[in-house]
C-alpha atoms as a PDB file:
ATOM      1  CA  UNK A   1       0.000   0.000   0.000  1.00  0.00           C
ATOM      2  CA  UNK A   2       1.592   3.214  -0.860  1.00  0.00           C
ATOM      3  CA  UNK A   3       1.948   6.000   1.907  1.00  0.00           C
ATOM      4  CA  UNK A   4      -0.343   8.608   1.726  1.00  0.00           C
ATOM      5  CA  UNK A   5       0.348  11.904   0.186  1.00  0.00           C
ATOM      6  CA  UNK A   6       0.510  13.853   3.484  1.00  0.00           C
ATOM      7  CA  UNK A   7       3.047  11.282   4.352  1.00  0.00           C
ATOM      8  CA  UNK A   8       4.539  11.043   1.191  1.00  0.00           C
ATOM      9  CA  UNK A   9       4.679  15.326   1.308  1.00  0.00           C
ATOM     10  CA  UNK A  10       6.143  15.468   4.761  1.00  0.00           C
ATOM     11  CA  UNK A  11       9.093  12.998   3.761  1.00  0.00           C
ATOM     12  CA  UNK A  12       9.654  14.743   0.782  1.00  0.00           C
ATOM     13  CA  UNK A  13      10.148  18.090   2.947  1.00  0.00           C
ATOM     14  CA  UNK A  14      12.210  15.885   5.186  1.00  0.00           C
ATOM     15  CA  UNK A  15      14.397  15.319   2.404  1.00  0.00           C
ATOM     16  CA  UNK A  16      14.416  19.058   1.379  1.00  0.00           C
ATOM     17  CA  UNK A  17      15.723  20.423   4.777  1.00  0.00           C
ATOM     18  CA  UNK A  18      18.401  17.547   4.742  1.00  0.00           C
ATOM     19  CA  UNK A  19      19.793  18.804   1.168  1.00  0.00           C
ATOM     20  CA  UNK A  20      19.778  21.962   2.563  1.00  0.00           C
ATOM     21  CA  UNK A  21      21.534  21.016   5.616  1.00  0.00           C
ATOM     22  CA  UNK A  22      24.216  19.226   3.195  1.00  0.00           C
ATOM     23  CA  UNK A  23      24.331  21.799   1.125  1.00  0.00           C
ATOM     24  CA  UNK A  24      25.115  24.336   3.618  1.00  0.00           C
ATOM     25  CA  UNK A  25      27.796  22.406   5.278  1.00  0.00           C
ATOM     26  CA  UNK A  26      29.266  21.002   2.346  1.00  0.00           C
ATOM     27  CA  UNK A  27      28.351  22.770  -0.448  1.00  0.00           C
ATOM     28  CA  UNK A  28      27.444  21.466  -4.545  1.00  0.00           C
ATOM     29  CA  UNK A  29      30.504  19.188  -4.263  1.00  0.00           C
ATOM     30  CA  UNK A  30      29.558  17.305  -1.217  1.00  0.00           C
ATOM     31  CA  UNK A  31      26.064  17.025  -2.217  1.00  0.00           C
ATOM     32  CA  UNK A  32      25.451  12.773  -2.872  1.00  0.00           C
ATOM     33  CA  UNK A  33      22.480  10.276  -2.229  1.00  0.00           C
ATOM     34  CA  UNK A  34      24.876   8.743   0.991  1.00  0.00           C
ATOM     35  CA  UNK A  35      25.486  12.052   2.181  1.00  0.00           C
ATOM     36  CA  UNK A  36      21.747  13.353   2.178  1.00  0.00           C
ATOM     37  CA  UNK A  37      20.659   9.734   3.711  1.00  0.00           C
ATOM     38  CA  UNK A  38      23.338   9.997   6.745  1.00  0.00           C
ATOM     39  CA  UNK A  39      22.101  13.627   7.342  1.00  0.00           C
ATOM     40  CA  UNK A  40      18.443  11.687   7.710  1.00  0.00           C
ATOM     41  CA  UNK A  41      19.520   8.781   9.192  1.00  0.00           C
ATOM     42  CA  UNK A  42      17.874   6.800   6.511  1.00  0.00           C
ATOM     43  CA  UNK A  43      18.876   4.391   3.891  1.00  0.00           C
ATOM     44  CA  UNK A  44      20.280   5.416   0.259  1.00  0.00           C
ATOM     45  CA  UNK A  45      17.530   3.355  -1.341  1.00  0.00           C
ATOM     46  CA  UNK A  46      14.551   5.621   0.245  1.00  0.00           C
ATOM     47  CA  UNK A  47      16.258   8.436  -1.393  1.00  0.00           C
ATOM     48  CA  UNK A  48      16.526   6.638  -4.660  1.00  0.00           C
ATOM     49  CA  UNK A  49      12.129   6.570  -4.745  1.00  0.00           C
ATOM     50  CA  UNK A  50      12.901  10.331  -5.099  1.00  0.00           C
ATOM     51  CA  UNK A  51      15.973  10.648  -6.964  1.00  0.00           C
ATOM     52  CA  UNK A  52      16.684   7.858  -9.381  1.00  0.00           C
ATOM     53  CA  UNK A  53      19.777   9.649 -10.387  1.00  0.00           C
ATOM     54  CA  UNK A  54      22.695  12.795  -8.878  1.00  0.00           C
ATOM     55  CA  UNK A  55      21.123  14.580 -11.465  1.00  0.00           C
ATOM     56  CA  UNK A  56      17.383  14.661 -10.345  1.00  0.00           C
ATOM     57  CA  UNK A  57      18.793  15.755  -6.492  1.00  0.00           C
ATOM     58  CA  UNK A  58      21.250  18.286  -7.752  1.00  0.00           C
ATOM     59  CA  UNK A  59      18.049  19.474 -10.110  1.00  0.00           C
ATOM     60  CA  UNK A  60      16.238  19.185  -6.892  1.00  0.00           C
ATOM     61  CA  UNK A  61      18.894  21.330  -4.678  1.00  0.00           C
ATOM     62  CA  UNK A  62      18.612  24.174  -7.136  1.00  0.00           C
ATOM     63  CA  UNK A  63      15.015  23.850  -6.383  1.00  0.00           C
ATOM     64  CA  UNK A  64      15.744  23.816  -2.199  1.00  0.00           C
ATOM     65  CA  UNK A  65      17.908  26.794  -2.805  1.00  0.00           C
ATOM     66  CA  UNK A  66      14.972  28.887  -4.675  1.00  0.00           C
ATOM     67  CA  UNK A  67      12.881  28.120  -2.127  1.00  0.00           C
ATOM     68  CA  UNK A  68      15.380  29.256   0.106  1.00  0.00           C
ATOM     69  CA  UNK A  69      15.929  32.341  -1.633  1.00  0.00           C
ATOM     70  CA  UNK A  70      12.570  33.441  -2.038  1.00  0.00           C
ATOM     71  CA  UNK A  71      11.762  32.974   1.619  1.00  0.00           C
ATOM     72  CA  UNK A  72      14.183  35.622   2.541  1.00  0.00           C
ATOM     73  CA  UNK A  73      13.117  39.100   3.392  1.00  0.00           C
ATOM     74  CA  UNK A  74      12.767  40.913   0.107  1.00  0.00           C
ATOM     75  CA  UNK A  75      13.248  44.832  -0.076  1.00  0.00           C
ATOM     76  CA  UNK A  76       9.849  44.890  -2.167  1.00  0.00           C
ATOM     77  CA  UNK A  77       8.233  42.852   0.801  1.00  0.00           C
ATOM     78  CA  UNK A  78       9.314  45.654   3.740  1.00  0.00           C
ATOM     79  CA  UNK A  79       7.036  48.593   4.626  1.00  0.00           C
ATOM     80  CA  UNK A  80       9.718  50.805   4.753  1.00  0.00           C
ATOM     81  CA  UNK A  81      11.294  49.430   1.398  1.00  0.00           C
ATOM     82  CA  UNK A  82      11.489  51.990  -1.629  1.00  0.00           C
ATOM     83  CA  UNK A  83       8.374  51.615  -4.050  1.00  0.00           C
ATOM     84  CA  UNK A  84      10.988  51.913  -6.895  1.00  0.00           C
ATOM     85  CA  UNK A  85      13.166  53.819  -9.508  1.00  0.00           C
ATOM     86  CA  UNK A  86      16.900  53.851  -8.591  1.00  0.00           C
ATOM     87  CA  UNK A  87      16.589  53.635  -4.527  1.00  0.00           C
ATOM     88  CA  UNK A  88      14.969  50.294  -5.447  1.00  0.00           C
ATOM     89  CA  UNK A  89      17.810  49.292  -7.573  1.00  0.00           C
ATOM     90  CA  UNK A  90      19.807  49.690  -5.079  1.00  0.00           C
ATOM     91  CA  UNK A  91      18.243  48.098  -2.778  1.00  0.00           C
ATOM     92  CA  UNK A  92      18.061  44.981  -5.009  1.00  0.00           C
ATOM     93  CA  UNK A  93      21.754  45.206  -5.670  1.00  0.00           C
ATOM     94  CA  UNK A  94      22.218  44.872  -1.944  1.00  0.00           C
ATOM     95  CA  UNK A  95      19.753  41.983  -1.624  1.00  0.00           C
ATOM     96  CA  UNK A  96      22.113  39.970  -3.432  1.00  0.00           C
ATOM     97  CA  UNK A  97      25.130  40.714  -1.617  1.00  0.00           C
ATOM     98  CA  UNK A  98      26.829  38.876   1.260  1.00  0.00           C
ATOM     99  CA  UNK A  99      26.255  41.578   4.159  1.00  0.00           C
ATOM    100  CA  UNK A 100      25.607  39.068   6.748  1.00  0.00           C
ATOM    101  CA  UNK A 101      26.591  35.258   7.643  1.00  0.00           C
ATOM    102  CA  UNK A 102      23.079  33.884   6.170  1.00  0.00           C
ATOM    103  CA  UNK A 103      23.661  35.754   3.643  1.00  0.00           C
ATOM    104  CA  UNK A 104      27.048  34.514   2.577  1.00  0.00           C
ATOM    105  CA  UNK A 105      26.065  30.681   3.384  1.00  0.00           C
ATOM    106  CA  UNK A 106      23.756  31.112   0.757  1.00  0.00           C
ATOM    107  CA  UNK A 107      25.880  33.034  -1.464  1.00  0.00           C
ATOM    108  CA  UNK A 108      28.408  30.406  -1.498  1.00  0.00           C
ATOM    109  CA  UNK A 109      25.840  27.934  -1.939  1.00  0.00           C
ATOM    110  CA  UNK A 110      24.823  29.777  -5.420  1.00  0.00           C
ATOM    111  CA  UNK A 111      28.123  30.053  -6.425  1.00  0.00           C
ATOM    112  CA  UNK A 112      28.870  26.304  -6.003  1.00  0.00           C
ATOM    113  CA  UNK A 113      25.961  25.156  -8.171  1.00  0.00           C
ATOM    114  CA  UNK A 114      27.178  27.431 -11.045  1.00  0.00           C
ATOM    115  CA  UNK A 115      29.420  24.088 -11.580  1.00  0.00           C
ATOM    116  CA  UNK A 116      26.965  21.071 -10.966  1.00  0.00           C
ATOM    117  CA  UNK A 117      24.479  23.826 -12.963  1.00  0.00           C
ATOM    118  CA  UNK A 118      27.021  24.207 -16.405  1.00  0.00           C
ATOM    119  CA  UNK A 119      28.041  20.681 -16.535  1.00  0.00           C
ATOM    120  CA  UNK A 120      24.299  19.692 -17.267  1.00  0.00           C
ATOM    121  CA  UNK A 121      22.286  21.756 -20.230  1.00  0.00           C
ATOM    122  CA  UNK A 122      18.862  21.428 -18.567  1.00  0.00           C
ATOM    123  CA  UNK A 123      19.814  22.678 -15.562  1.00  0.00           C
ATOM    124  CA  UNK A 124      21.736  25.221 -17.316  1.00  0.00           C
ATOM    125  CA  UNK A 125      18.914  26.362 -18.824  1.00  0.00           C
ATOM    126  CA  UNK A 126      16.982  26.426 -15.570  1.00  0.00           C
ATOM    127  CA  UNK A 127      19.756  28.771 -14.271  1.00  0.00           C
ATOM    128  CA  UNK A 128      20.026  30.925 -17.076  1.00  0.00           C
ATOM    129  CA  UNK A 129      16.400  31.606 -16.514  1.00  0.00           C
ATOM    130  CA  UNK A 130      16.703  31.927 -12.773  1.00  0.00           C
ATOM    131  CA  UNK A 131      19.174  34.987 -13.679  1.00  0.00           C
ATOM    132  CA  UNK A 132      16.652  36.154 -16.699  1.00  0.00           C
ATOM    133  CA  UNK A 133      13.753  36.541 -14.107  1.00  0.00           C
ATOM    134  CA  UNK A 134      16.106  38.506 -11.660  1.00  0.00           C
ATOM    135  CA  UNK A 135      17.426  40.815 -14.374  1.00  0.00           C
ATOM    136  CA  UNK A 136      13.558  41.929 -15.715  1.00  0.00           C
ATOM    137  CA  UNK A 137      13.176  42.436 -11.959  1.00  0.00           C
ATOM    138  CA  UNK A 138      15.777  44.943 -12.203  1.00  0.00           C
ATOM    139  CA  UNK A 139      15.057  46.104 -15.445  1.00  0.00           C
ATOM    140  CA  UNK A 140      11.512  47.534 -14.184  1.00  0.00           C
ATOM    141  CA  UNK A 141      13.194  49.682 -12.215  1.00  0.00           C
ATOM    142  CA  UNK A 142      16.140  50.490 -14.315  1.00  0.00           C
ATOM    143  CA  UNK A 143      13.251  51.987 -16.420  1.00  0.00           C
ATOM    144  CA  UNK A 144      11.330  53.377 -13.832  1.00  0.00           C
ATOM    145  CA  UNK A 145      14.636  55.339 -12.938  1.00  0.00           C
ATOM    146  CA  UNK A 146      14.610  56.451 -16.450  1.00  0.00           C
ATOM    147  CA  UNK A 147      11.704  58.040 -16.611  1.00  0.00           C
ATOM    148  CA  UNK A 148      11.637  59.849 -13.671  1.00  0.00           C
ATOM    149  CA  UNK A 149      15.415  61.334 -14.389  1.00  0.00           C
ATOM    150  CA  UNK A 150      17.302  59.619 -11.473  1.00  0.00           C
ATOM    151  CA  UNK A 151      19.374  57.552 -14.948  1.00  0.00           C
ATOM    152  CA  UNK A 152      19.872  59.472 -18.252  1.00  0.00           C
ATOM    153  CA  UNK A 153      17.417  58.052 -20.816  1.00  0.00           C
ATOM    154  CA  UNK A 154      20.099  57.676 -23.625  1.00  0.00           C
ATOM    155  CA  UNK A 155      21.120  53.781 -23.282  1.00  0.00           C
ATOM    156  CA  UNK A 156      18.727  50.998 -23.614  1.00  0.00           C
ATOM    157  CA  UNK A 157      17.737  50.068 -20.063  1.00  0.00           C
ATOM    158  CA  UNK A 158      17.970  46.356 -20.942  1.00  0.00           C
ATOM    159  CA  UNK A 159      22.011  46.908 -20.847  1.00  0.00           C
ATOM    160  CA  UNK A 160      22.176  49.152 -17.878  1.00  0.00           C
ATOM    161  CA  UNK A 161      20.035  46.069 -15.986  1.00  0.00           C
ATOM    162  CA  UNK A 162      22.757  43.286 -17.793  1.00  0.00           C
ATOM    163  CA  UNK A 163      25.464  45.614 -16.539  1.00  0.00           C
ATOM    164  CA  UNK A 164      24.362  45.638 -13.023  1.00  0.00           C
ATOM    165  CA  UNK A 165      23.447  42.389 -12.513  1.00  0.00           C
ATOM    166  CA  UNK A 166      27.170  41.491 -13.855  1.00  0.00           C
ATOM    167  CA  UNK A 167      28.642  43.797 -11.655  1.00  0.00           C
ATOM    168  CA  UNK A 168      26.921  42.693  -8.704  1.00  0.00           C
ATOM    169  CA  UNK A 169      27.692  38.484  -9.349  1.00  0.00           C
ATOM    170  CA  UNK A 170      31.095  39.848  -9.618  1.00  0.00           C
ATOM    171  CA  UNK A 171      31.735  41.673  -6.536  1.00  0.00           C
ATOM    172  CA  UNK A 172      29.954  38.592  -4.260  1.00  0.00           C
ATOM    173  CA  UNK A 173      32.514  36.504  -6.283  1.00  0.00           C
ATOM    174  CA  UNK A 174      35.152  38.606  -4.784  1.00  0.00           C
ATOM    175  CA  UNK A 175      33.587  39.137  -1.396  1.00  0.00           C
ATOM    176  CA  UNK A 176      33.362  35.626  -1.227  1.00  0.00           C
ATOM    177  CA  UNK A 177      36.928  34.600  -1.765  1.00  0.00           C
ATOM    178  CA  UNK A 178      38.248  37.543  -0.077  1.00  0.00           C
ATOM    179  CA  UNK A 179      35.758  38.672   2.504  1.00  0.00           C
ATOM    180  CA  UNK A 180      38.559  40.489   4.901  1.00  0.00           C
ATOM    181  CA  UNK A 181      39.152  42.900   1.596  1.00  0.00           C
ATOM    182  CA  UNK A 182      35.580  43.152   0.892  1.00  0.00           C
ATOM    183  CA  UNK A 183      33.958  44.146   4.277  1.00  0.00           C
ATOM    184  CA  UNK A 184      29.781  44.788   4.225  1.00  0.00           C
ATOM    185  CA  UNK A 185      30.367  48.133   4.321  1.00  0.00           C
ATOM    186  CA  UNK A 186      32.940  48.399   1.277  1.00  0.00           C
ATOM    187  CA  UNK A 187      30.615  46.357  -0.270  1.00  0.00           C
ATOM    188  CA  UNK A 188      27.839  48.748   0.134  1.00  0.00           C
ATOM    189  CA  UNK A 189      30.222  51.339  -0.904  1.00  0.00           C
ATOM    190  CA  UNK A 190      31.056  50.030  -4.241  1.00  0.00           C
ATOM    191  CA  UNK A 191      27.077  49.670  -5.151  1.00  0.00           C
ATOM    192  CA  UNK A 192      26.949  53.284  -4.151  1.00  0.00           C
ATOM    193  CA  UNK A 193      30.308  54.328  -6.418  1.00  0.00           C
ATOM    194  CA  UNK A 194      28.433  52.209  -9.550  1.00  0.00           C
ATOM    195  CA  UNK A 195      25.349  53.502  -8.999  1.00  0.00           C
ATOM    196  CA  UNK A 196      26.549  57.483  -8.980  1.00  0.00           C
ATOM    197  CA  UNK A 197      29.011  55.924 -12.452  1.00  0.00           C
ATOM    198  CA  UNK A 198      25.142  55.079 -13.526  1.00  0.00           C
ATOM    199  CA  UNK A 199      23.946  58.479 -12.832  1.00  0.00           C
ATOM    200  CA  UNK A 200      26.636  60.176 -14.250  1.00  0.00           C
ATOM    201  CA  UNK A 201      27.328  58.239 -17.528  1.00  0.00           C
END
C-alpha cells in the first residue's frame, strides 16, 4: 500500500531540509544520495524513490535553494522598502550581496551550483532563466529610474540592468573569496560608487 500523500509530502520536505543542511555544510561538491541519507539517518535506497539519479537531487537542490531564496526578506516585501526607480535598484543590488553570515552561506551555496548547474544543459537552462527573471526584476526599475530622471534616458535600459546584474555576481565573487578585503560596508560602498558611475554616464 503506498503511503499517503501527506506522508509522502512530509518525507519529501524531510528530504528538502536535509539537502539543505548538506548543502550548507558542504556545499554542490559534497552534495550525494549517501550524504543526504546519513544527514536523515535513513537508507540510500529511500532516497533513490525520489531521486533515481545525482542529477534529479542536484536538479532538486537548485530547487531547495529557490525556495530558500525566495523565503528571505525581500526589499519589495518591507514597509519601509522603496516603491521603486533607482533607490529600489539599489536596494536589489544589496539583496544579493553577502552583508551578513546567512547571507554569505547562501551566497556560497549559489556560487557552487554554477558548476553542478554548467556541466548539465537542462539545468543550465533552468539557471540561465533563474538569472533572466532577476534581471527583468531589475530592469523595471532600471526603467522606472529612467523616466523619472534619477538615470539618463540615452542607453537601452535592458544593458544598464545586464550591466548591473554582472557587476553585482562579480563583486559577491570577490567578497566571497576575499571577505577580509571586501567588508559589508565596502561592499555597500562600491554599489553606491556604480550607482553614482550610472547616474553620471
Amino acid at each position: 500500500m503506498p503511503p499517503a500523500r501527506g506522508d509522502h509530502e512530509a518525507r519529501r520536505r524531510d528530504v528538502s531540509e536535509a539537502v539543505w543542511r548538506v548543502l550548507a555544510a558542504r556545499g554542490f561538491a559534497g552534495l550525494t544520495l549517501r550524504a543526504v541519507a546519513a544527514e536523515m539517518g535513513a537508507t540510500t535506497g529511500l532516497l533513490t524513490h525520489y531521486f533515481p539519479s545525482k542529477q534529479a537531487l542536484v536538479a532538486h537542490a537548485l530547487e531547495v535553494l529557490d525556495e530558500h531564496s525566495d523565503a528571505r526578506p525581500r526589499p519589495a516585501a518591507d514597509s519601509a522598502a522603496p516603491a521603486g526607480g533607482l533607490a529600489m535598484v539599489r536596494a536589489l543590488l544589496l539583496d544579493v550581496l553577502p552583508l551578513t553570515e546567512r547571507d554569505a552561506t547562501d551566497n556560497r551555496i549559489w556560487v557552487g551550483s554554477w558548476d553542478a548547474a554548467l556541466a548539465a544543459p537542462g539545468l543550465a537552462a533552468e539557471h540561465a532563466e533563474r538569472y533572466r527573471r532577476s534581471r527583468r526584476r531589475l530592469l523595471d526599475h532600471v526603467t522606472a529610474a529612467q523616466l523619472a530622471g534619477e538615470l539618463p534616458a540615452g542607453r537601452a535600459a535592458e544593458d544598464v540592468a545586464a550591466t548591473a546584474q554582472c557587476f553585482v555576481l562579480g563583486l559577491v565573487v570577490q567578497a566571497l573569496f576575499a571577505p577580509e578585503e571586501f567588508p559589508p560596508e565596502r561592499q555597500v560602498a562600491l554599489v553606491d560608487g556604480f550607482l553614482a558611475g550610472l547616474r553620471a554616464a
